[in-house]
Protein backbone atom coordinates (compact mmCIF):
# COMPACT_ATOMS: atom_id res chain seq x y z
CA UNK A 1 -3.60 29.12 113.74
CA UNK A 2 -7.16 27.37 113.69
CA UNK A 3 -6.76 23.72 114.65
CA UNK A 4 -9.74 20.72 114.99
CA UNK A 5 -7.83 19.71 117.79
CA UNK A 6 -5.32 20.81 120.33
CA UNK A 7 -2.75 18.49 121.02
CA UNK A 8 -0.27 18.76 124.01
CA UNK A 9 3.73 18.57 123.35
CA UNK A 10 3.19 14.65 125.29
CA UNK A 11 0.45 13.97 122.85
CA UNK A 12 2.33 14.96 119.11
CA UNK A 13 5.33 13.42 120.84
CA UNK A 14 3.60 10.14 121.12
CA UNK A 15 2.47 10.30 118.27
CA UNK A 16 5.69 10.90 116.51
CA UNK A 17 7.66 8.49 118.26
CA UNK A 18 4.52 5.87 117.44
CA UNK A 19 4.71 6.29 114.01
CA UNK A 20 9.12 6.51 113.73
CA UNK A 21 9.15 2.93 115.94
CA UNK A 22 6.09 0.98 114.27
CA UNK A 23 5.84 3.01 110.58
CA UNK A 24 2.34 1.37 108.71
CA UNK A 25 3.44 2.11 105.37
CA UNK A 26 7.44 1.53 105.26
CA UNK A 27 8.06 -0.78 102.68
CA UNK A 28 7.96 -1.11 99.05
CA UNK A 29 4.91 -2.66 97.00
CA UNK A 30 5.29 -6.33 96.33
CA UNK A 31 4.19 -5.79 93.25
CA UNK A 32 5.20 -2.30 91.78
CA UNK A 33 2.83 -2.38 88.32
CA UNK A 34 0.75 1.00 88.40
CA UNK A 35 2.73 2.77 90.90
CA UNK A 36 4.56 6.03 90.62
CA UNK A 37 7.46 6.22 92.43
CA UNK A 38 9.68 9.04 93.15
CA UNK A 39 13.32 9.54 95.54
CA UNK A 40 13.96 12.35 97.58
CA UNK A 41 16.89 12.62 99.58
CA UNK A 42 18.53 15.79 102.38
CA UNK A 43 21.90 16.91 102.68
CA UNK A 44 21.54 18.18 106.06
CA UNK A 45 19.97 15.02 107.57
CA UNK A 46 20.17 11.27 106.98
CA UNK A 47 16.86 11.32 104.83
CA UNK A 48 16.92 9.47 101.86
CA UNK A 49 13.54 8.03 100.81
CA UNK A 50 11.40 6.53 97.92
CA UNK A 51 7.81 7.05 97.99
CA UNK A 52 5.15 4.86 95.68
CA UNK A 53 1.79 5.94 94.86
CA UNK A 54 -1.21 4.46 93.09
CA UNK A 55 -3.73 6.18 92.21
CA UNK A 56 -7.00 4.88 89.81
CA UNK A 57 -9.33 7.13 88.61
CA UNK A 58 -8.38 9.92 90.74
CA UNK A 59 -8.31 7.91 93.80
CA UNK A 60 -4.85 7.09 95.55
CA UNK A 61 -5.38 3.50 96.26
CA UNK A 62 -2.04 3.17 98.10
CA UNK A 63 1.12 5.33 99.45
CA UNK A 64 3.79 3.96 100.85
CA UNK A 65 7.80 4.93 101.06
CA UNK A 66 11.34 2.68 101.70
CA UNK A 67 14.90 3.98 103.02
CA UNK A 68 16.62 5.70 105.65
CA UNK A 69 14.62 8.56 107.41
CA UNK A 70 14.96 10.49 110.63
CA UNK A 71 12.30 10.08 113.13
CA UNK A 72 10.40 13.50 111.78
CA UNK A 73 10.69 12.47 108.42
CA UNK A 74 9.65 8.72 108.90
CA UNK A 75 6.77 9.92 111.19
CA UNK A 76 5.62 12.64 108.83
CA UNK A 77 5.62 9.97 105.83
CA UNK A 78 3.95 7.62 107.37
CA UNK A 79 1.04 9.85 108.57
CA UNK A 80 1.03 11.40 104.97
CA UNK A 81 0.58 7.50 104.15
CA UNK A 82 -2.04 6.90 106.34
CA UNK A 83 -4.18 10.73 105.24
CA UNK A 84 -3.89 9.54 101.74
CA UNK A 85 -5.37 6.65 101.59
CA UNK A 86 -8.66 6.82 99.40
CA UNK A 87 -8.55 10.11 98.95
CA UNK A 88 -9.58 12.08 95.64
CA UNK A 89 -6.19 13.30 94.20
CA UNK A 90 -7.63 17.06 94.58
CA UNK A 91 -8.72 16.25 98.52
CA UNK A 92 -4.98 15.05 98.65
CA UNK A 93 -3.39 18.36 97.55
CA UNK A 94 -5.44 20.23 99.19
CA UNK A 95 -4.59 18.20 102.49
CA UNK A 96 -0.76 18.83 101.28
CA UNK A 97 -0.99 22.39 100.81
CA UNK A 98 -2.74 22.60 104.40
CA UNK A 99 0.28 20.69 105.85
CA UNK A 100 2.26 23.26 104.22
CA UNK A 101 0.69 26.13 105.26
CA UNK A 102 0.62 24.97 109.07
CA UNK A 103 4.65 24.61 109.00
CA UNK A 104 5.21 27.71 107.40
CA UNK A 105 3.25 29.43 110.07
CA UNK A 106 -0.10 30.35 107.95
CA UNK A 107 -3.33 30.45 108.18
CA UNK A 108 -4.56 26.39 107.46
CA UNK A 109 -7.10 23.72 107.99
CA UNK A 110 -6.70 21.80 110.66
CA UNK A 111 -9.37 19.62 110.30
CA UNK A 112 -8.08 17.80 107.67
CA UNK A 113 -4.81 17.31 109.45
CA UNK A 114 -5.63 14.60 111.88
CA UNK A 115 -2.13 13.15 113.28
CA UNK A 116 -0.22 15.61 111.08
CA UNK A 117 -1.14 17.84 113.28
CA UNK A 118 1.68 16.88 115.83
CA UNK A 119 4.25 18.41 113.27
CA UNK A 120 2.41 21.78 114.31
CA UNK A 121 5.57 23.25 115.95
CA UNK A 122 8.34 22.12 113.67
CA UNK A 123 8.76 25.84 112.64
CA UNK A 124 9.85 26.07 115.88
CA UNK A 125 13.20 24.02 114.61
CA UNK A 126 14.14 25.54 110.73
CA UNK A 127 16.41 22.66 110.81
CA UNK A 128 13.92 20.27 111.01
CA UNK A 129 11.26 21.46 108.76
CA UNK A 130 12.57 19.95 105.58
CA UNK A 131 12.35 16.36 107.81
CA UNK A 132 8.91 17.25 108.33
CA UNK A 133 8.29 18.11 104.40
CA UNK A 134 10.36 15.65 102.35
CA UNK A 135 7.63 13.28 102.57
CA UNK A 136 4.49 15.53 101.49
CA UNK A 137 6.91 17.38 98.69
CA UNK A 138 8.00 14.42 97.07
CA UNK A 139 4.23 12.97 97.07
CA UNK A 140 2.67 16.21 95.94
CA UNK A 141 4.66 15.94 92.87
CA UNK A 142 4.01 12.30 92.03
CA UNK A 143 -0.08 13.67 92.17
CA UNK A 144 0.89 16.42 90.02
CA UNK A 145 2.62 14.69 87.74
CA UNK A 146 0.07 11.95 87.05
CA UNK A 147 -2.58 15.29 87.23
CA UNK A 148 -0.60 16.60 84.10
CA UNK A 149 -0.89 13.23 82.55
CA UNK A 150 -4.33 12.84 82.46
């Protein structure tokens, strides 16, 4: 699977734990006019997570999430967080779909990945993969939705 970059197992772990013990974008707006918000929740783990986006004008001008997550779910978020931020909502789907692709084994861009690219052997774990999905699922349909709206 083509990568930008080739991280060790030391390297995605670091980054992984980084984002689980110091998470950017945890946290619910102060001010929650013009944000979309969705829950998503697991019955096989203790995941159970809002996630707020704003976009204007096809721009996501924030992304952040609140609850209880796992540290593959709360890392994954957060990075998703971090990847959205200005992005065009098309660049963002397309980065979501590429996330997708990499933890379902197929062929993907890497390059767009960045840190995301430490969830790279998740497959590796089927238990683990909706952790490292909940996140990117449950923001992929708050960009469709508003898509649909427009």
């Amino acid at each position: 699977m083509p990568t930008s970059i080739e991280l060790s197992p030391l390297m995605m772990r670091e980054i992984i734990m980084d984002h689980y013990s110091s998470p950017r974008h945890k946290g619910e707006p102060a001010d929650r006019a013009g944000y979309l918000v969705t829950h998503s929740s697991s019955v096989n783990c203790i995941d159970d997570i809002n996630v707020f986006l704003k976009e204007e004008n096809e721009i996501i001008k924030d992304a952040c999430w609140e609850g209880t997550a796992c540290a593959i779910s709360t890392a994954s978020t957060d990075i998703l967080c971090d990847l959205l931020l200005d992005k065009k909502t098309e660049e963002a789907l397309y980065l979501i779909e590429q996330y997708n692709h990499m933890i379902h084994e197929e062929e993907y861009d890497g390059g767009v990945l960045e840190e995301a690219l430490a969830f790279q052997n998740t497959h590796k774990q089927a238990a683990r993969i909706h952790c490292a999905t909940i996140g990117w699922d449950a923001f992929k349909q708050l960009i469709e939705e508003e898509k649909s709206h427009e």
